[in-house]
C-alpha atoms as a PDB file:
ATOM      1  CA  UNK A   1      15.793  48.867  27.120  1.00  0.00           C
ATOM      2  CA  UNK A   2      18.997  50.190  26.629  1.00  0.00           C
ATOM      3  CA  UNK A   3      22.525  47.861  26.884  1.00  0.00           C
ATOM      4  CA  UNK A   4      24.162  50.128  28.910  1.00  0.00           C
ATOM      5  CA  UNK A   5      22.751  51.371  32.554  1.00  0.00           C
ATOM      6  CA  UNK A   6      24.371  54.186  34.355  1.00  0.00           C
ATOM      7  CA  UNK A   7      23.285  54.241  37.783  1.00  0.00           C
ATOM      8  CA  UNK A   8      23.238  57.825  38.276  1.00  0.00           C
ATOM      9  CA  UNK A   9      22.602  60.763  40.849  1.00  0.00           C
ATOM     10  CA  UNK A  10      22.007  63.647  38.733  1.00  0.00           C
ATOM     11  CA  UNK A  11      23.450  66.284  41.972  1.00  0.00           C
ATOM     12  CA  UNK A  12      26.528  64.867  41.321  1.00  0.00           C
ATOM     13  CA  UNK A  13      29.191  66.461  39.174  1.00  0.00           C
ATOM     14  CA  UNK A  14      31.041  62.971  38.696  1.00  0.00           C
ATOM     15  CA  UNK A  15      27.876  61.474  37.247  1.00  0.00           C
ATOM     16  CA  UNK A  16      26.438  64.457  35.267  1.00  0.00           C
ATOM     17  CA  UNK A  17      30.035  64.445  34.039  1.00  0.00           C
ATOM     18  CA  UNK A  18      29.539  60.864  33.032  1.00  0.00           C
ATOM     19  CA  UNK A  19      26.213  60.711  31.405  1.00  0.00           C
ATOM     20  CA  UNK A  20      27.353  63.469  28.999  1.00  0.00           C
ATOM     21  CA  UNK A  21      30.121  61.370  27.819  1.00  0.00           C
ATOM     22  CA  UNK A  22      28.004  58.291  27.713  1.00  0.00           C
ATOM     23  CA  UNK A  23      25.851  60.647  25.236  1.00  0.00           C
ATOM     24  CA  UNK A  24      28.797  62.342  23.290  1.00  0.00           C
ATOM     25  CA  UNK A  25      29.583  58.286  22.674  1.00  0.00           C
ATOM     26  CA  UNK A  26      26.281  58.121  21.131  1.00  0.00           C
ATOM     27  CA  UNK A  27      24.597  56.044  23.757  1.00  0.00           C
ATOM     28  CA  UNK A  28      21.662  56.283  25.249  1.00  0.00           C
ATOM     29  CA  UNK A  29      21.398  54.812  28.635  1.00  0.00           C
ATOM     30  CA  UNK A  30      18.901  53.546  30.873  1.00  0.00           C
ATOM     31  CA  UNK A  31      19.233  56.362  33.739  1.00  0.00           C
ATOM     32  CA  UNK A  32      18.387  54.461  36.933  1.00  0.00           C
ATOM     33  CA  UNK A  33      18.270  57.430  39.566  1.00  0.00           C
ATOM     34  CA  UNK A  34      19.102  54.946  42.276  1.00  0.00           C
ATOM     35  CA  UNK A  35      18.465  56.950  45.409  1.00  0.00           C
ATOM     36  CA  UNK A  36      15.122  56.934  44.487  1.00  0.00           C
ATOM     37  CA  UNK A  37      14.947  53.193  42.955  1.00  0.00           C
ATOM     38  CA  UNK A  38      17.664  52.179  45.224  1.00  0.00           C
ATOM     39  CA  UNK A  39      19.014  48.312  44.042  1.00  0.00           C
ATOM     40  CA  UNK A  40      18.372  45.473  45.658  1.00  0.00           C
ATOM     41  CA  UNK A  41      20.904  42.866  47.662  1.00  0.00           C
ATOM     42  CA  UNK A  42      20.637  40.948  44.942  1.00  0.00           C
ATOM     43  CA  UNK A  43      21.466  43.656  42.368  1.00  0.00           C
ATOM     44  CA  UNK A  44      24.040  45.127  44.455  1.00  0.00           C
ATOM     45  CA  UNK A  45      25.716  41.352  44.740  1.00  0.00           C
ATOM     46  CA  UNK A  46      25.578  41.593  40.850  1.00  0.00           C
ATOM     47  CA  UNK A  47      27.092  44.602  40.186  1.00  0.00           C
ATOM     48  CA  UNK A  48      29.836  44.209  42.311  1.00  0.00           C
ATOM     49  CA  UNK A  49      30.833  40.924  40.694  1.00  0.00           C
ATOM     50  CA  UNK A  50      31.021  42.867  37.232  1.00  0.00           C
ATOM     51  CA  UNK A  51      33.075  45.331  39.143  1.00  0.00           C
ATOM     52  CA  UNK A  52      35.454  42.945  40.548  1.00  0.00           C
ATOM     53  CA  UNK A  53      35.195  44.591  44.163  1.00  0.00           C
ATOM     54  CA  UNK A  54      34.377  43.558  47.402  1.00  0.00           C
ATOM     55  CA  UNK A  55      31.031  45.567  49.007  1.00  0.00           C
ATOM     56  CA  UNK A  56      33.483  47.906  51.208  1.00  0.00           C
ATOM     57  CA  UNK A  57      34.873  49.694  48.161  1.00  0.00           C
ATOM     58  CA  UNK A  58      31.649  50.567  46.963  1.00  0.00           C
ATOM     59  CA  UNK A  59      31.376  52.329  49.970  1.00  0.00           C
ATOM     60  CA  UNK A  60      31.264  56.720  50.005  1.00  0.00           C
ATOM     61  CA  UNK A  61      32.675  56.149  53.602  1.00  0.00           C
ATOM     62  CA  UNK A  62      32.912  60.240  53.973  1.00  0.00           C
ATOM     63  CA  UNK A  63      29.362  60.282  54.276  1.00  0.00           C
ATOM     64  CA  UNK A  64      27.416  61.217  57.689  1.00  0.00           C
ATOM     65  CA  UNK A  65      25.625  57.889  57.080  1.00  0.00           C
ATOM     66  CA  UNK A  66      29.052  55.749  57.101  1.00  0.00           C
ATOM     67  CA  UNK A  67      29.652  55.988  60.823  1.00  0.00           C
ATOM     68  CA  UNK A  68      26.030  56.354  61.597  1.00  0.00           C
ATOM     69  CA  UNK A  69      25.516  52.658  60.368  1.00  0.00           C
ATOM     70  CA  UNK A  70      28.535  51.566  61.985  1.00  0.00           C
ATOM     71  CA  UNK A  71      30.376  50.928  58.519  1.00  0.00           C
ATOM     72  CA  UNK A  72      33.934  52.042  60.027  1.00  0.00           C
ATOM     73  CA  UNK A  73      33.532  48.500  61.722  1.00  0.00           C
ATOM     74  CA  UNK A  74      36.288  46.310  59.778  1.00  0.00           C
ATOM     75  CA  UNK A  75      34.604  43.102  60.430  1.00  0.00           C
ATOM     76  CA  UNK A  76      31.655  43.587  58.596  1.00  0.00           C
ATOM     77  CA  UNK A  77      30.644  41.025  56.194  1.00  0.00           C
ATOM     78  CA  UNK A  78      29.615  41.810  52.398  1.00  0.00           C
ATOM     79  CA  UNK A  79      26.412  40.765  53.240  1.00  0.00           C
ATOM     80  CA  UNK A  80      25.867  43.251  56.203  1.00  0.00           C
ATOM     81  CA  UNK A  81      27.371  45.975  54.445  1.00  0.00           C
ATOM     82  CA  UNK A  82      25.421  45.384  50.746  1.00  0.00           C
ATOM     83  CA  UNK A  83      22.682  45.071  53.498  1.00  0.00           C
ATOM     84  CA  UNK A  84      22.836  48.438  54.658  1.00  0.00           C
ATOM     85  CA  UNK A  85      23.722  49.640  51.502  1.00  0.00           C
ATOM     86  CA  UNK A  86      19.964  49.025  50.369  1.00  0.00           C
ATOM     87  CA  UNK A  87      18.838  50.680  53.305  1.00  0.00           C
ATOM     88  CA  UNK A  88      20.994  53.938  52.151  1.00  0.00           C
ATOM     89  CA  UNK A  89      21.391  53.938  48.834  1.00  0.00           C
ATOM     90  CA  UNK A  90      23.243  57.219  49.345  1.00  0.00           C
ATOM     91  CA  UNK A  91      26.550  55.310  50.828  1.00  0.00           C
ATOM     92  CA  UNK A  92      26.957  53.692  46.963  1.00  0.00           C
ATOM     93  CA  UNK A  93      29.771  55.441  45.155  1.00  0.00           C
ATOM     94  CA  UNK A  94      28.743  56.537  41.691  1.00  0.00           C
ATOM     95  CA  UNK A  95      28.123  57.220  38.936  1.00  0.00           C
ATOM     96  CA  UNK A  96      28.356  52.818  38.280  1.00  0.00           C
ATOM     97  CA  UNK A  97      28.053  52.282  34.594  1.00  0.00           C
ATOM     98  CA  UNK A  98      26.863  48.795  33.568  1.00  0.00           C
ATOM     99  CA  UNK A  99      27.223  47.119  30.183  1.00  0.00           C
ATOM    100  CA  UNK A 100      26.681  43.412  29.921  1.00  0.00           C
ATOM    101  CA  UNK A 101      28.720  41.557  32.843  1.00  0.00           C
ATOM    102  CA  UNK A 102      30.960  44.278  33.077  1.00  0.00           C
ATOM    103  CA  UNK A 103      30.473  47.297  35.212  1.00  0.00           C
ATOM    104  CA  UNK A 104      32.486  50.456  35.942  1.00  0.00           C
ATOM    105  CA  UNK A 105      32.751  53.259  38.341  1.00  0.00           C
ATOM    106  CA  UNK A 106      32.950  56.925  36.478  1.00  0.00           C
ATOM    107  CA  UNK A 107      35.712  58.262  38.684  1.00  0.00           C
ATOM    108  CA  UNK A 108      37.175  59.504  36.980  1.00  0.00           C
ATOM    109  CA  UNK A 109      34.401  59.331  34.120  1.00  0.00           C
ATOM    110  CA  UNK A 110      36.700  58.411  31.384  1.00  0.00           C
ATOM    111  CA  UNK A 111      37.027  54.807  33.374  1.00  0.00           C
ATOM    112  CA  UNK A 112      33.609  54.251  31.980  1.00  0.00           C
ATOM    113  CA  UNK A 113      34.825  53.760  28.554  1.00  0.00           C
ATOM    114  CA  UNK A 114      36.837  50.326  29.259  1.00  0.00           C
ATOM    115  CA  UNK A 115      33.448  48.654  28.763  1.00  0.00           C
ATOM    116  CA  UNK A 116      31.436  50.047  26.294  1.00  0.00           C
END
C-alpha cells in the first residue's frame, strides 16, 4: 500500500491533472476511484479533519445532485451532509490527495504538493 492516496475521478481534468504530477514526483499512489468505492461516514469524517474543513466545503454544490438532496439548506449539520455525501459520492470535490494526517484538495493541483 502506497503512503499517499489520491481519491480520484479519472473524467476529471483537475484530477487527471493531479495524478500526473503525483507521478512526475515519483509517487505512486493508491488510486481510489471513489465514485465507484465511494468512502464511508467514517472516512469522510477523517479526511476532512486532515483537511481542516467543515463537510459543506467539500461540497461540488454546482451539481444537479446539490439541490436535489436539499444541500442549499444552511442548517444542515456535518453529519447530514457527510451523510448524503456517501449516498452521492459525486457531490465530493476532488481530486483529495491524502498523505499521513494531512490531506489536500488538487485545485489547483499544485496545492497537492504542501503535503507530500
Amino acid at each position: 500500500m502506497s503512503e499517499v492516496i489520491i481519491y480520484h475521478n479519472p473524467r476529471c481534468s483537475k484530477s487527471r491533472q493531479t495524478l500526473t504530477l503525483l507521478e512526475e514526483q515519483g509517487i505512486k499512489p493508491d488510486v481510489r476511484k471513489y465514485l465507484e468505492d465511494a468512502p464511508s461516514a467514517e472516512e469522510l469524517r477523517l479526511v476532512l479533519t486532515q483537511l481542516g474543513i467543515p463537510a459543506r466545503s467539500l461540497l461540488r454544490n454546482k451539481e444537479t445532485e446539490f439541490k436535489e438532496n436539499g444541500l442549499d439548506d444552511l442548517t444542515l449539520s456535518d453529519d447530514q451532509i457527510i451523510d448524503i455525501m456517501t449516498q452521492v459520492p459525486k457531490l465530493i470535490e476532488r481530486p483529495i490527495v491524502i498523505k499521513g494526517d494531512n490531506a489536500r484538495i488538487g485545485r489547483p493541483p499544485e496545492s497537492v504538493l504542501e503535503i507530500l
